[in-house]
Protein backbone atom coordinates (compact mmCIF):
# COMPACT_ATOMS: atom_id res chain seq x y z
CA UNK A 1 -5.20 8.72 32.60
CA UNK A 2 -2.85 6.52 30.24
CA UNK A 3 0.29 6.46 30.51
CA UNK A 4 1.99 8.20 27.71
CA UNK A 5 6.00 8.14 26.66
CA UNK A 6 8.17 10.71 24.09
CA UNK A 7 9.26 8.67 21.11
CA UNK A 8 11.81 9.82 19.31
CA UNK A 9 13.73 7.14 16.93
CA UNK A 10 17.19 8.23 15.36
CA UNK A 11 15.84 8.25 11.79
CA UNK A 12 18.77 6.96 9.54
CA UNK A 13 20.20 9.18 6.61
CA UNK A 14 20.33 8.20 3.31
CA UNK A 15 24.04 8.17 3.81
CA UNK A 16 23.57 5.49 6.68
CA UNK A 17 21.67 3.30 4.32
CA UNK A 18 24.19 3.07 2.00
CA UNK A 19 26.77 3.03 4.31
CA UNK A 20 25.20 -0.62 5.59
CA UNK A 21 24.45 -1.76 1.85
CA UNK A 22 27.95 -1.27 0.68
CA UNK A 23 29.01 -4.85 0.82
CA UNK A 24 25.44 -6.43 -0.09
CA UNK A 25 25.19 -7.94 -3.77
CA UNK A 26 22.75 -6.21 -5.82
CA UNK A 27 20.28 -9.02 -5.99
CA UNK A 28 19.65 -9.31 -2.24
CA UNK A 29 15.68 -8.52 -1.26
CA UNK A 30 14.98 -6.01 1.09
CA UNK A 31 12.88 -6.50 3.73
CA UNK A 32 11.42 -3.97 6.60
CA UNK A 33 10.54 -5.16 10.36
CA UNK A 34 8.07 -2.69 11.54
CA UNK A 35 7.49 -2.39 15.27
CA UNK A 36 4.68 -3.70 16.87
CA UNK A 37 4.55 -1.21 19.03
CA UNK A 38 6.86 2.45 18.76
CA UNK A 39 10.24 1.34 19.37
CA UNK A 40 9.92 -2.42 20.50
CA UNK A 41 11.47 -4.60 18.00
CA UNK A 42 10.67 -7.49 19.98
CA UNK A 43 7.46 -8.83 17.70
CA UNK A 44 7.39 -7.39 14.80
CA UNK A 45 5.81 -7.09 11.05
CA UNK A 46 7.83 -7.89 7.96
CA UNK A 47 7.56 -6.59 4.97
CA UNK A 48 9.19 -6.32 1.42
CA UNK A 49 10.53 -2.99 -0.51
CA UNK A 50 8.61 -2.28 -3.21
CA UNK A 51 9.48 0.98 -4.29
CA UNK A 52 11.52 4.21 -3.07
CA UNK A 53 11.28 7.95 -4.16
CA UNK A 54 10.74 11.56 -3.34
CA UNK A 55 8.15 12.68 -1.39
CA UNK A 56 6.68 16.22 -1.09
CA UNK A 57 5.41 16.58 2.64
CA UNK A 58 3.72 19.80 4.09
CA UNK A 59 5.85 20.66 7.56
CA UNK A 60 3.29 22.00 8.90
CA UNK A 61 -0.67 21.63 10.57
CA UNK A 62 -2.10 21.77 6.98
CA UNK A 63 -2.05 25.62 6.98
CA UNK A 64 0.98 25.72 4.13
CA UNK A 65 1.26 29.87 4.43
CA UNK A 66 1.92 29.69 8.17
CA UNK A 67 4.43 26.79 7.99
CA UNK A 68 6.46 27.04 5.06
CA UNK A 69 7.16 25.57 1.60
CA UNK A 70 6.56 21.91 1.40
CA UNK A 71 9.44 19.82 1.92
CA UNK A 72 11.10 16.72 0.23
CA UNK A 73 11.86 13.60 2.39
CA UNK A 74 13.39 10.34 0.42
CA UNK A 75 10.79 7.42 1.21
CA UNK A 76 11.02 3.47 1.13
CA UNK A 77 7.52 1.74 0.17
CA UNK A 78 6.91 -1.44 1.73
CA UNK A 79 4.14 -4.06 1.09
CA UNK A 80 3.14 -7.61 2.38
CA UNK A 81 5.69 -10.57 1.59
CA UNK A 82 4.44 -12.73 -0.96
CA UNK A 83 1.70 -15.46 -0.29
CA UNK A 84 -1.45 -16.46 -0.12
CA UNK A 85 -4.04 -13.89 1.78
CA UNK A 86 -7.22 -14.21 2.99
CA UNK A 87 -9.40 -11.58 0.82
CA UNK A 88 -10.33 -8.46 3.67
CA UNK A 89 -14.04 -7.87 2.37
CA UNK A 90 -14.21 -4.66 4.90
């Protein structure tokens, strides 16, 4: 049997986030370091912000009835950083 683990990252509040931007100039990219793996940092992905907005999510299994109205969670689209990619023909 694998060996499993309970992740559970402090998601940050939009009030964080701002709270950290305060002093950045306006004109300073954004980029996003995914983790390789959940919650090691170590190696990680980078990425660029793209876009941000609302999002309606069902809390729930699917079954909307049984779990409630949908919610709204604020989220941050990321994408490659620019350069020159091999074409995935998959």
């Amino acid at each position: 049997m694998a060996d499993t683990f309970d992740h559970t990252p402090a998601v940050w509040t939009a009030g964080q986030l701002r709270s950290v931007l305060a002093d950045v100039p306006d004109d300073t990219p954004i980029n996003i370091g995914v983790a390789g793996t959940p919650g090691d940092f170590d190696e990680y992905d980078e990425f660029v912000l793209v876009g941000a907005e609302p999002v309606e999510v069902d809390p729930g299994d699917g079954d909307a009835e049984a779990a409630g109205p949908p919610q709204v969670q604020f989220t941050l689209f990321a994408d490659a950083k620019a350069g020159v990619y091999y074409l995935d023909m998959e």
